[in-house]
N, C-alpha and C. Protein backbone atom coordinates (compact mmCIF):
# COMPACT_ATOMS: atom_id res chain seq x y z
N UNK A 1 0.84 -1.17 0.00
CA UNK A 1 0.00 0.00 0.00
C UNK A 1 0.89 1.24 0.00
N UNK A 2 0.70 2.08 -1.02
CA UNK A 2 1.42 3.16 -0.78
C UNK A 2 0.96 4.34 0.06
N UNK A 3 1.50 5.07 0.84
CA UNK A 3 1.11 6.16 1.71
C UNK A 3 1.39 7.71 1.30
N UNK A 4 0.70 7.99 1.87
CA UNK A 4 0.70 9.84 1.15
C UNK A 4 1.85 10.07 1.96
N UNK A 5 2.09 11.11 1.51
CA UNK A 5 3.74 12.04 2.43
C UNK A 5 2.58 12.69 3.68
N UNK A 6 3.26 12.68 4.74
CA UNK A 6 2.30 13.35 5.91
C UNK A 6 3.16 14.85 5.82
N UNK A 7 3.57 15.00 5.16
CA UNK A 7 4.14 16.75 5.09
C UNK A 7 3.96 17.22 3.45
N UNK A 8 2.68 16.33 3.26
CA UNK A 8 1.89 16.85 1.88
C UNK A 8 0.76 17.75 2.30
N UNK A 9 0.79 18.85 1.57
CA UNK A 9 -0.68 19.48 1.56
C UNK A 9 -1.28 19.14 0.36
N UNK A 10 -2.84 19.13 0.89
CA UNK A 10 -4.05 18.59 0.42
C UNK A 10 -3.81 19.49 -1.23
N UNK A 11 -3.07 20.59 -1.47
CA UNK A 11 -2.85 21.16 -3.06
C UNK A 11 -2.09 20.45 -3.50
N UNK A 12 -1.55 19.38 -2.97
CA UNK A 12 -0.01 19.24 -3.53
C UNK A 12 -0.15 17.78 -3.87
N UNK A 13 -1.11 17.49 -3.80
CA UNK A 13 -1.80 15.73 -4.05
C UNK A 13 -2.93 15.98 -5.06
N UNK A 14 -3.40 14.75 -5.79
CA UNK A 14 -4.39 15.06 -6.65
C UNK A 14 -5.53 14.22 -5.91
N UNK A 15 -6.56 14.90 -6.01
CA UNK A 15 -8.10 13.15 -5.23
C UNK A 15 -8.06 12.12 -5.24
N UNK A 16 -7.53 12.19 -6.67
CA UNK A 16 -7.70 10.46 -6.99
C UNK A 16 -6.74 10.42 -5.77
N UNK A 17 -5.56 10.77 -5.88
CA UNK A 17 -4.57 10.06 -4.43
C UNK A 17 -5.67 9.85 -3.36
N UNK A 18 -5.97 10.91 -2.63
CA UNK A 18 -6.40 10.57 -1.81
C UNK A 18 -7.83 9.83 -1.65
N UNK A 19 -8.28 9.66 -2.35
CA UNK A 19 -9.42 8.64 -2.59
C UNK A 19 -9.09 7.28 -2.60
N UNK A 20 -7.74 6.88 -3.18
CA UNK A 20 -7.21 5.80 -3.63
C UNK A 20 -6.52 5.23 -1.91
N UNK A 21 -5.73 6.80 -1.46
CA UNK A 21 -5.43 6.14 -0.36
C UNK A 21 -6.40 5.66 0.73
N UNK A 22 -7.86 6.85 0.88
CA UNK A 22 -8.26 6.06 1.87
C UNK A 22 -9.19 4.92 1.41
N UNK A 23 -9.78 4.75 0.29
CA UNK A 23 -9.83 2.98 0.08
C UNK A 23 -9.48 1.68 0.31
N UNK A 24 -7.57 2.24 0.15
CA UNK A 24 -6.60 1.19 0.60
C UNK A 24 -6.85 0.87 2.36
N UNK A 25 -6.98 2.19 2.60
CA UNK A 25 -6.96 2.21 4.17
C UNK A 25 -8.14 1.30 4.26
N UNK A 26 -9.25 1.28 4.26
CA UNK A 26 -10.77 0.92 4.33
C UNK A 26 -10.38 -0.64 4.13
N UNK A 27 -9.77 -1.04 2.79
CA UNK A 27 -9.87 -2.05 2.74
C UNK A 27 -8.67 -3.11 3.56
N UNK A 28 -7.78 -2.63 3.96
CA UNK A 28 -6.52 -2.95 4.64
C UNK A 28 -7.21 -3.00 6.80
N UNK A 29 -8.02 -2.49 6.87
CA UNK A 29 -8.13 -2.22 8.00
C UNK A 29 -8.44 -3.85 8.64
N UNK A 30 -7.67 -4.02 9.77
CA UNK A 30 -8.55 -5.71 9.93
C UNK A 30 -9.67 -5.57 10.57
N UNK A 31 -10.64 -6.62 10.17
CA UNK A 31 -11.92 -6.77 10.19
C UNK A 31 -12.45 -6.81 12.06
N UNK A 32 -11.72 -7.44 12.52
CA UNK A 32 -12.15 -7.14 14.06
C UNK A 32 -11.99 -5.87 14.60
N UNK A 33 -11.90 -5.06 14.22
CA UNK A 33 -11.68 -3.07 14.31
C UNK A 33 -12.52 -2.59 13.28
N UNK A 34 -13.57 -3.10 12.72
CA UNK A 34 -14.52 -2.76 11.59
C UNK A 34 -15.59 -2.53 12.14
N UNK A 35 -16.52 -2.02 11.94
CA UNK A 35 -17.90 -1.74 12.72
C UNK A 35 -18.56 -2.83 11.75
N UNK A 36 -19.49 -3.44 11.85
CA UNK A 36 -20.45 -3.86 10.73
C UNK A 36 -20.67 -3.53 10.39
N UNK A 37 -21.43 -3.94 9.20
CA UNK A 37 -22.13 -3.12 7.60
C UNK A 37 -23.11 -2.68 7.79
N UNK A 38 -23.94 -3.09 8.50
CA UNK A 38 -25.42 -1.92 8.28
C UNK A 38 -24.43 -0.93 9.82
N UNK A 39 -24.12 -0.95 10.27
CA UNK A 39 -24.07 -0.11 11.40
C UNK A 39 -22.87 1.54 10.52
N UNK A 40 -22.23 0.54 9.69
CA UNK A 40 -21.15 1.57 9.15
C UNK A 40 -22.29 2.32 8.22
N UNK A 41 -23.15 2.06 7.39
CA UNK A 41 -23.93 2.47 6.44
C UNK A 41 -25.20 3.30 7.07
N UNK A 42 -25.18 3.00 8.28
CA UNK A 42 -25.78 3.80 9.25
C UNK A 42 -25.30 5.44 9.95
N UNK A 43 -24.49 5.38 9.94
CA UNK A 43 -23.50 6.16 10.26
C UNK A 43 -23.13 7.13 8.90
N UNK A 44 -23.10 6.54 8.06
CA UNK A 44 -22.33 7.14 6.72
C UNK A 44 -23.79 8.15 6.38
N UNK A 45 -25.20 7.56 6.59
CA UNK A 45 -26.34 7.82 6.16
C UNK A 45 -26.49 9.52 7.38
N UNK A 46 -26.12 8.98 8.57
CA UNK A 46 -26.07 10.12 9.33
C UNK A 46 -25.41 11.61 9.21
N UNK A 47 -24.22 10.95 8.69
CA UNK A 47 -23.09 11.90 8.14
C UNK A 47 -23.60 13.15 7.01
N UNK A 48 -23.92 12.40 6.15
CA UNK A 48 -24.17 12.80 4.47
C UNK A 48 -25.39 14.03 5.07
N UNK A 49 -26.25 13.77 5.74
CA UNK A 49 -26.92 14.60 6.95
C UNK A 49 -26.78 15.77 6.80
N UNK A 50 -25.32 15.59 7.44
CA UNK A 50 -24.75 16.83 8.58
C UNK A 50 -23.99 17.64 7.96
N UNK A 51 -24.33 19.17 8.18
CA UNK A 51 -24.20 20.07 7.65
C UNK A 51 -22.48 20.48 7.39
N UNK A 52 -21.46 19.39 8.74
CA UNK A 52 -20.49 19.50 8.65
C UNK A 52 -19.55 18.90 7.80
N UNK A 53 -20.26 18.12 6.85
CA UNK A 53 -19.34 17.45 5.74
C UNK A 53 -19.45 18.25 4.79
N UNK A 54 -17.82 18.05 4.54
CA UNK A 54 -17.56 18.81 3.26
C UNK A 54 -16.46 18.16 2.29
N UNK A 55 -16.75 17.99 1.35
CA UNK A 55 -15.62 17.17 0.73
C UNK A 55 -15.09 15.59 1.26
N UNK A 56 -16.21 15.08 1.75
CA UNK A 56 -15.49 13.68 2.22
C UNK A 56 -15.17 13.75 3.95
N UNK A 57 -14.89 15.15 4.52
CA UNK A 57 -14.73 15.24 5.54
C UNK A 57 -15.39 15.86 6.71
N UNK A 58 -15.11 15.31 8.05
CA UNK A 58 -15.62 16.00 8.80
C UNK A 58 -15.71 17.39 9.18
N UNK A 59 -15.95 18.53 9.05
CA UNK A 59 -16.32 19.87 9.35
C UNK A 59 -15.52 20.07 11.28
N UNK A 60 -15.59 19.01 11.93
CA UNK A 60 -15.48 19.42 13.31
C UNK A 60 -14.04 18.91 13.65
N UNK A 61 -13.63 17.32 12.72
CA UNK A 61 -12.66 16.99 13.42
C UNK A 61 -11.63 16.60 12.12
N UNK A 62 -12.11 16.77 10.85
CA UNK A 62 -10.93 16.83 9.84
C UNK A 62 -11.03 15.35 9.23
N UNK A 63 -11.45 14.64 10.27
CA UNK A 63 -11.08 13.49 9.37
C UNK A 63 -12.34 12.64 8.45
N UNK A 64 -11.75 12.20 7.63
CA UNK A 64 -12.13 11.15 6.42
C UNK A 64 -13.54 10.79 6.93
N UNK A 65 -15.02 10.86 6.88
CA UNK A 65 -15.82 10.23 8.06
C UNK A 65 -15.86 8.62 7.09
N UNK A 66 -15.71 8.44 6.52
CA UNK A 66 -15.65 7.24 5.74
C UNK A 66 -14.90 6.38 6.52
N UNK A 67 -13.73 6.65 7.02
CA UNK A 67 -13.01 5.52 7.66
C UNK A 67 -13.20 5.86 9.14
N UNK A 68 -13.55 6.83 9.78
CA UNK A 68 -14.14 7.38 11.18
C UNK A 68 -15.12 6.15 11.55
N UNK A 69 -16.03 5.86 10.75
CA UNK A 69 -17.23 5.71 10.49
C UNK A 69 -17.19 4.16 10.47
N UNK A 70 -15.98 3.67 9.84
CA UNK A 70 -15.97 2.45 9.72
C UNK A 70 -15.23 1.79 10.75
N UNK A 71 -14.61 2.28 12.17
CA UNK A 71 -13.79 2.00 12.88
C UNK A 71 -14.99 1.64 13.83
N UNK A 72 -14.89 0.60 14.55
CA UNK A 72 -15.83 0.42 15.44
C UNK A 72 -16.02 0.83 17.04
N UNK A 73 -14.92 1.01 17.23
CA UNK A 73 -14.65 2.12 18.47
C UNK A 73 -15.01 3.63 18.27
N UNK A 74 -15.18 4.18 17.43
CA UNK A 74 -15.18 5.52 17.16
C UNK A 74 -16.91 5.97 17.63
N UNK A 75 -16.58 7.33 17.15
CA UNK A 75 -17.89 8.03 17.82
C UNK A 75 -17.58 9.39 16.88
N UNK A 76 -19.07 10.26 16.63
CA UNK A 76 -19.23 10.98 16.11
C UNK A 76 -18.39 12.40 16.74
N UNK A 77 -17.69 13.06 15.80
CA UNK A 77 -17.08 13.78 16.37
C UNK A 77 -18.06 15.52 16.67
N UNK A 78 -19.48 15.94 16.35
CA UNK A 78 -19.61 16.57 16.41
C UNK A 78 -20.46 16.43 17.87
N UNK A 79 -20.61 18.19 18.52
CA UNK A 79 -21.00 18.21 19.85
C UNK A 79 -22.25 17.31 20.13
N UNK A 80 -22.93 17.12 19.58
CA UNK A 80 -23.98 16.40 19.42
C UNK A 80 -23.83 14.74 19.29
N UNK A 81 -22.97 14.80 19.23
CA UNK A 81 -22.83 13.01 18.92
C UNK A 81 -23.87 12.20 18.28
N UNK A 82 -23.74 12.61 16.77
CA UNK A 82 -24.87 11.96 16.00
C UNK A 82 -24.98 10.17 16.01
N UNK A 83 -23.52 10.23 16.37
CA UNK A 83 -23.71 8.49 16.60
C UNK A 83 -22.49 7.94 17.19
């Protein structure tokens, strides 16, 4: 799997990269750290929602909610805790 430079800015990469990378991520993640499928698709449904996505990302906490979302420990990062 190749990894983005972490002293890349988001101009300095093209989408596809980062689309490609967090896919890899998504699909690389092991499955006992996965939320289940309706519960992740639950979540994703919540997201798409919320006024704080923009571009794939969270509005409050930056990150990817796609792979947020799919981690099964995780929790919604806005004050509200949508989920």
């Amino acid at each position: 799997m190749e990894i983005i430079c972490k002293r890349c800015l988001l101009s300095e990469i093209s989408d596809e990269d980062t689309k490609k990378t967090v896919r890899e991520l998504i699909e690389t993640m092991p499955e006992d750290k996965k939320a289940d499928d309706t519960l992740y698709r639950q979540r994703l449904s919540i997201c798409k929602e919320c006024d704080e996505l923009i571009n794939g990302m969270c509005g409050k906490c930056g990150c990817y909610v796609e792979l947020r979302a799919l981690q099964k420990v995780r929790r919604c990062a806005h004050e509200d805790k949508k989920w």
